[in-house]
Each structure stands twice: as C-alpha cells, then as structure tokens.
C-alpha atoms as a PDB file:
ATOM      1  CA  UNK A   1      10.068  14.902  76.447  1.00  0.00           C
ATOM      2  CA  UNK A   2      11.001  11.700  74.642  1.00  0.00           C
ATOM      3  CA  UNK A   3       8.186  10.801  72.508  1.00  0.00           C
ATOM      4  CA  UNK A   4       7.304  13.672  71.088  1.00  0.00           C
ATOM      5  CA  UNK A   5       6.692  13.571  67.375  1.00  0.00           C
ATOM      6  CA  UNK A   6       8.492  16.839  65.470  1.00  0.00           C
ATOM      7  CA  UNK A   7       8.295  17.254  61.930  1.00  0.00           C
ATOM      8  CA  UNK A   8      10.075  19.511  59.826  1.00  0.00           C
ATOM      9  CA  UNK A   9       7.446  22.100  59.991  1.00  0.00           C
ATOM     10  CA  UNK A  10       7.762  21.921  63.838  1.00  0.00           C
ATOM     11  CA  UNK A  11      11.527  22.040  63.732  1.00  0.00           C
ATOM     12  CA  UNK A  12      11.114  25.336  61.220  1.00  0.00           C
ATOM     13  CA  UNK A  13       8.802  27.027  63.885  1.00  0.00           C
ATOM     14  CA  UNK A  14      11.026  26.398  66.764  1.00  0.00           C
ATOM     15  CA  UNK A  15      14.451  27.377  64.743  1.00  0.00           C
ATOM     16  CA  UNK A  16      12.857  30.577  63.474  1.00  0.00           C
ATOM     17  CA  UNK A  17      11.231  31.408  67.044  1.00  0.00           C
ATOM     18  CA  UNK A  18      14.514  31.284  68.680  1.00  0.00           C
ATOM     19  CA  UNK A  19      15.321  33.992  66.613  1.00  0.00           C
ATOM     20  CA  UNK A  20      12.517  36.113  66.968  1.00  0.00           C
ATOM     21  CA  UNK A  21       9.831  35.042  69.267  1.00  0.00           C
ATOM     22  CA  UNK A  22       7.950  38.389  68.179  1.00  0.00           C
ATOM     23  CA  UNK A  23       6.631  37.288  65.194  1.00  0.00           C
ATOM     24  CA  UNK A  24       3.351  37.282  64.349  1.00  0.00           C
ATOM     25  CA  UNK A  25       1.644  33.519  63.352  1.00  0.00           C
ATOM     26  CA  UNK A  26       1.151  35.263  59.822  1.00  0.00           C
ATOM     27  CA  UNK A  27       5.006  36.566  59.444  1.00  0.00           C
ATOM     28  CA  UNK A  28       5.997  32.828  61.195  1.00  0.00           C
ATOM     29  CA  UNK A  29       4.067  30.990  58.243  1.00  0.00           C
ATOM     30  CA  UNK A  30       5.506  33.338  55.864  1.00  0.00           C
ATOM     31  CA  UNK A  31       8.918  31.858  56.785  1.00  0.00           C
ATOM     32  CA  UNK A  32       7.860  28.000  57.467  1.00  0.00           C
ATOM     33  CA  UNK A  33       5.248  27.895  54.738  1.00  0.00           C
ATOM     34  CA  UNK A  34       2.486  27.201  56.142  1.00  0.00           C
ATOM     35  CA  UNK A  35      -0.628  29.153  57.028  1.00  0.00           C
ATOM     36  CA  UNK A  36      -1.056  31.428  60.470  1.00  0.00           C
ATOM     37  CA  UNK A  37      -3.390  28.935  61.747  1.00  0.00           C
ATOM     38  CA  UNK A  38      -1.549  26.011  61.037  1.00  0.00           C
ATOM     39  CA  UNK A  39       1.401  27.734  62.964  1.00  0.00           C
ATOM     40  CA  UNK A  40      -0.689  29.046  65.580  1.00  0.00           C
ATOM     41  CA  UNK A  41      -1.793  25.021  66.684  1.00  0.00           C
ATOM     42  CA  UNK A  42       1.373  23.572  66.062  1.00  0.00           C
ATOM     43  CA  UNK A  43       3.122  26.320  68.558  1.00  0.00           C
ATOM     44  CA  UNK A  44       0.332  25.874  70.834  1.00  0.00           C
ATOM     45  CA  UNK A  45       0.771  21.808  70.770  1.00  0.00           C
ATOM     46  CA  UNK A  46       4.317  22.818  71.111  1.00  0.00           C
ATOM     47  CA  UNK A  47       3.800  24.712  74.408  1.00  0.00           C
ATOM     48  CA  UNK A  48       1.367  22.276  75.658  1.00  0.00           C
ATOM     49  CA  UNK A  49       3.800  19.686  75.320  1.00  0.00           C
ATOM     50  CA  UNK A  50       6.568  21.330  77.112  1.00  0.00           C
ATOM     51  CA  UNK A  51       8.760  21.681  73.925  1.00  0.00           C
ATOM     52  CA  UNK A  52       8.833  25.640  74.148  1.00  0.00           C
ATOM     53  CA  UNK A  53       8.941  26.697  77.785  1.00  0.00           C
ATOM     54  CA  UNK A  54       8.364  30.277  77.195  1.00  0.00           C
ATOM     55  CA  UNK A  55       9.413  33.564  75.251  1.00  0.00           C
ATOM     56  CA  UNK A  56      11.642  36.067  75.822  1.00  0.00           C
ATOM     57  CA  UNK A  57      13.491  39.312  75.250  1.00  0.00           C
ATOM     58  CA  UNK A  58      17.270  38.973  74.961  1.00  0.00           C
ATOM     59  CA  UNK A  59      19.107  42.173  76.721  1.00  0.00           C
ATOM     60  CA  UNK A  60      22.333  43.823  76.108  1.00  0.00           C
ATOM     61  CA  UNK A  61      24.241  43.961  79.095  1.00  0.00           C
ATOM     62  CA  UNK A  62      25.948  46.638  78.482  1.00  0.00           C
ATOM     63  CA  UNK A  63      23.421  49.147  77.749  1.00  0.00           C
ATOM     64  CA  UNK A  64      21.584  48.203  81.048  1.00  0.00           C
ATOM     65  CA  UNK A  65      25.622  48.955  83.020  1.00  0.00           C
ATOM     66  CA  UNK A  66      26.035  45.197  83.762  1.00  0.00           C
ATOM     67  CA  UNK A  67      30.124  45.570  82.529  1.00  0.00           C
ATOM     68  CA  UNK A  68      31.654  42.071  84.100  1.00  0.00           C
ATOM     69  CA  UNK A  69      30.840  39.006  82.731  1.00  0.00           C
ATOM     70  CA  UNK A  70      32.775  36.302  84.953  1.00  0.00           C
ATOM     71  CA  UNK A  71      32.871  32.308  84.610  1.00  0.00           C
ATOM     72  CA  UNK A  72      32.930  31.272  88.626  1.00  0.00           C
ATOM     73  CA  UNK A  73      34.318  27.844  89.400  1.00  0.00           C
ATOM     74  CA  UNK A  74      33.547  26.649  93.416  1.00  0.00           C
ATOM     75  CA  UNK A  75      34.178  23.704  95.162  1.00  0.00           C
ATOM     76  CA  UNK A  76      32.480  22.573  98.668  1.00  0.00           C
ATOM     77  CA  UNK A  77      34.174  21.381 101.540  1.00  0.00           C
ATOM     78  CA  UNK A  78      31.305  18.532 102.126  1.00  0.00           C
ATOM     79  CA  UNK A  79      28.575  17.253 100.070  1.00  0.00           C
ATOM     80  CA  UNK A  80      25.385  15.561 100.585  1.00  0.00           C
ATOM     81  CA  UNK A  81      21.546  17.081  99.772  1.00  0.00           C
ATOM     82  CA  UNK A  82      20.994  19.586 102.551  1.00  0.00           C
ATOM     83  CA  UNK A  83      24.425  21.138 102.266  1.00  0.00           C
ATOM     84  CA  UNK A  84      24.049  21.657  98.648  1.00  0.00           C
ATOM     85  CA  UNK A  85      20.752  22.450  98.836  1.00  0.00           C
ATOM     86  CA  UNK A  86      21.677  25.271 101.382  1.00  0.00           C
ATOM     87  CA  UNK A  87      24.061  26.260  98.739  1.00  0.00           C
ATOM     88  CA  UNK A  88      22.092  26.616  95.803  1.00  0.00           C
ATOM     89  CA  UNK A  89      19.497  28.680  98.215  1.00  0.00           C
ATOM     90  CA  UNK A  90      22.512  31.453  98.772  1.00  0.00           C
ATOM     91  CA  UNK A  91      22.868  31.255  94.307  1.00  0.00           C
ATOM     92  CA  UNK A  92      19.075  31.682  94.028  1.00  0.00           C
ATOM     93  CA  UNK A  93      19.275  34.940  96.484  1.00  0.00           C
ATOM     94  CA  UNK A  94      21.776  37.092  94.282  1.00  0.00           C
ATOM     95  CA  UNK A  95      20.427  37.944  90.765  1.00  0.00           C
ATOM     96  CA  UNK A  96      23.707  38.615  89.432  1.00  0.00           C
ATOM     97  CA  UNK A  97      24.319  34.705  89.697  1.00  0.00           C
ATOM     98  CA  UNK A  98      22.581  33.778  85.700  1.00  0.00           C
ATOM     99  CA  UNK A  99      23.909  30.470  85.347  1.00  0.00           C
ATOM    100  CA  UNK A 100      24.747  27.596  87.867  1.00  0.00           C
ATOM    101  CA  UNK A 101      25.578  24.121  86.892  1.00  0.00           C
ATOM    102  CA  UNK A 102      26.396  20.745  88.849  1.00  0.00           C
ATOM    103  CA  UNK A 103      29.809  19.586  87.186  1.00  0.00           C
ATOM    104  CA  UNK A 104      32.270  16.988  87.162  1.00  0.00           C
ATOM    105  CA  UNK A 105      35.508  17.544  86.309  1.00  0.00           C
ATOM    106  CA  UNK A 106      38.018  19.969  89.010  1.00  0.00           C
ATOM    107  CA  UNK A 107      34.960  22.106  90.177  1.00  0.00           C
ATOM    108  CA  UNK A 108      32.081  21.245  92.200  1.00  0.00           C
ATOM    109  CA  UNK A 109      29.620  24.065  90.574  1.00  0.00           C
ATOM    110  CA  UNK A 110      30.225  26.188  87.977  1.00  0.00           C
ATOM    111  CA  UNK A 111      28.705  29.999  87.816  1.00  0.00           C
ATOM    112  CA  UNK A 112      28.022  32.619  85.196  1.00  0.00           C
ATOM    113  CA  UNK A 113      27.752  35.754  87.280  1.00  0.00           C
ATOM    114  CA  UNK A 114      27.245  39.380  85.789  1.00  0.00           C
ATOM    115  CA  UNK A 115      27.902  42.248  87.510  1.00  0.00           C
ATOM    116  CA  UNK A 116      27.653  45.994  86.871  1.00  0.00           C
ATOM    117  CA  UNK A 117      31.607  45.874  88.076  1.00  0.00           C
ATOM    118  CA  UNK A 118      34.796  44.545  89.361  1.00  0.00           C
ATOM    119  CA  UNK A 119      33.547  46.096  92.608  1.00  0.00           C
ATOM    120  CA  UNK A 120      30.226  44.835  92.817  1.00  0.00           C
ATOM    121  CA  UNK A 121      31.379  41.301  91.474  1.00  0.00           C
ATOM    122  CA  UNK A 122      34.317  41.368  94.248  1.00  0.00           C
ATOM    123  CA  UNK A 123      31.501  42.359  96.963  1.00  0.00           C
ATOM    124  CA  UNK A 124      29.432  38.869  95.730  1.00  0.00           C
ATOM    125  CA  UNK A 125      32.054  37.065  96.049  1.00  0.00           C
ATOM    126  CA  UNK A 126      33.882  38.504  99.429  1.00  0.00           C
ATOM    127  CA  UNK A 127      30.672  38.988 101.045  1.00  0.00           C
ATOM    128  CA  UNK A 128      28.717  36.151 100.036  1.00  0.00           C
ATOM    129  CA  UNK A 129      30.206  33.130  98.200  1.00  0.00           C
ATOM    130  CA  UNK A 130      33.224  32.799 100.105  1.00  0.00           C
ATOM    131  CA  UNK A 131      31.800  33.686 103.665  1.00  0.00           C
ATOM    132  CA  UNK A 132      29.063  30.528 102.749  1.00  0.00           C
ATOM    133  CA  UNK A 133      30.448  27.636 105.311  1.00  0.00           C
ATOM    134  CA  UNK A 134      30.612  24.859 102.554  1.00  0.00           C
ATOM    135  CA  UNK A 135      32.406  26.813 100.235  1.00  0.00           C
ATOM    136  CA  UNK A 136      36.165  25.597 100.359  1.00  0.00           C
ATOM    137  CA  UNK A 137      37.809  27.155  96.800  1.00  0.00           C
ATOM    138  CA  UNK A 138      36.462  29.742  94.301  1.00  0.00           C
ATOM    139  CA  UNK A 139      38.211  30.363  90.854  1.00  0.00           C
ATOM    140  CA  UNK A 140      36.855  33.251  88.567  1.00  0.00           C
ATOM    141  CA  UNK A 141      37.768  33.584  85.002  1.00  0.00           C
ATOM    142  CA  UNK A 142      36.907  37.255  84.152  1.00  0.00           C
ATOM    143  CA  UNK A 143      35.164  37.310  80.384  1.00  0.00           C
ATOM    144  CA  UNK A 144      37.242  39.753  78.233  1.00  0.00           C
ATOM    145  CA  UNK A 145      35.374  39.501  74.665  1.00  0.00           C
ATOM    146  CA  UNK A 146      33.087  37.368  73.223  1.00  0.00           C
ATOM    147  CA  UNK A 147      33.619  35.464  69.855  1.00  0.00           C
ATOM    148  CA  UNK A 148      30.472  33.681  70.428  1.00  0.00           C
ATOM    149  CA  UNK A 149      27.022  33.419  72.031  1.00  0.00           C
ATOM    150  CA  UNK A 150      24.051  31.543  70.732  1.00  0.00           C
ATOM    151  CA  UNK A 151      21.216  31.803  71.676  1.00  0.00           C
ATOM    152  CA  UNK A 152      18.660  28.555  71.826  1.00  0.00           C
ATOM    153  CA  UNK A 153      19.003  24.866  70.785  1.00  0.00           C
ATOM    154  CA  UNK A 154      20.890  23.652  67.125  1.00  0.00           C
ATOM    155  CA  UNK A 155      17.520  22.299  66.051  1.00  0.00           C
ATOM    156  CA  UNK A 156      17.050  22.056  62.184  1.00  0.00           C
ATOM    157  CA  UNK A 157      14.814  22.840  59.946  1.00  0.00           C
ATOM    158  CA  UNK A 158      14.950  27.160  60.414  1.00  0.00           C
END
C-alpha cells in the first residue's frame, strides 16, 4: 500500500466511513464537501486500490448472548511452519476465536475469543486448545468491562 496518494478529501471519506459505512455518496459529500460523484470515484479508487477492504455491520455481543469476552495468551512447545500452520488451522475451525496475533514478548500467540459463556469458553479451551499437541501453556484474562473500543484506523481528516 505504500505509494498511494491520499488527500484530505480521501482521508475525510475514510474517517467518516468508519463510522458509518451506510451512508449514501450524497449524505458522505454532505459531510466531506464534495459532490456524490466525486465521493462515489474517490471510494471506488479507494477500493480498487486496496485502501478500504470492505464494509461492515458492527454487532453487539450481548444482544446476540455472546456474554465472555476473554484475552487468550498460548505458547507452543515447538515452532517451525507446519506446526504453526497446523495451529492456526485448529484457530480458523472455532468461530468464537475473533482475533489471533503472532507476538513477541512472554506469549507465543495471543487470542480474542468470545463466547456465549464461562461454559462454552471452558469447553474451547479444555476440549480444543489445550488437547492441540503443540500447545504447551494457555493464560486467559477474562474481560470484565470495557472503557474502550474503537473501531477502524486514527486516520485524519473525518
């Protein structure tokens, strides 16, 4: 993506589309001043060029059940390409696995897993993350509030 050109028009239509994707190009040029057209090529250039990958409808997790939000910290017994490629196979199976990163630090991987509850979370992780041969140490943080989430990228211009 380096090497793409974004002006502050571009910059206004991505920061305002991260916080409502839904808008039409005429309520969009309302807030970026420009015309519906002008926003309608510049978001299409934009998704041409890789910039916006897609859209969206952010979900509240608790009014679909999902009542555990955990931070999951693993380490492997081994590494090398097929043995972490067979694990991030078993993290692409279960759907309740949002989130998985490649870290440094004390932790191999780290997970954000949500779960409908402690029981179903405790099933994942008895059943299927510890059972998985490589696995050698999982810590869980259990989310009990949240101060913060954003949503998106800190781009300017919205």
């Amino acid at each position: 993506m380096h090497g793409i050109s974004l002006d502050r028009y571009d910059l206004a239509i991505l920061s305002t589309l991260q916080k409502n994707s839904a808008l039409t190009n005429s309520e969009l040029g309302e807030r970026v001043s420009l015309s519906p057209s002008q926003c309608s090529r510049r978001k299409a250039r934009l998704e041409a060029e890789g910039v916006i990958k897609g859209y969206s409808a952010r979900l509240d997790a608790t009014s679909l059940g999902f009542g555990l939000r955990a931070i999951t910290r693993v380490n492997l017994k081994a590494h090398g390409e097929s043995m972490d490629d067979d694990f991030v196979t078993l993290l692409t199976k279960h759907a309740m696995v949002r989130e998985a990163y490649s870290v440094s630090g004390d932790a191999d991987y780290v997970l954000h897993i949500i779960a409908k509850d402690l029981t179903a979370f405790s099933d994942f992780i008895h059943h299927h993350l510890l059972p998985h041969p490589n696995v050698t140490q999982v810590r869980s943080e259990i989310i009990l509030r949240s101060m913060k989430e954003e949503q998106g990228l800190p781009v300017e211009g919205g």
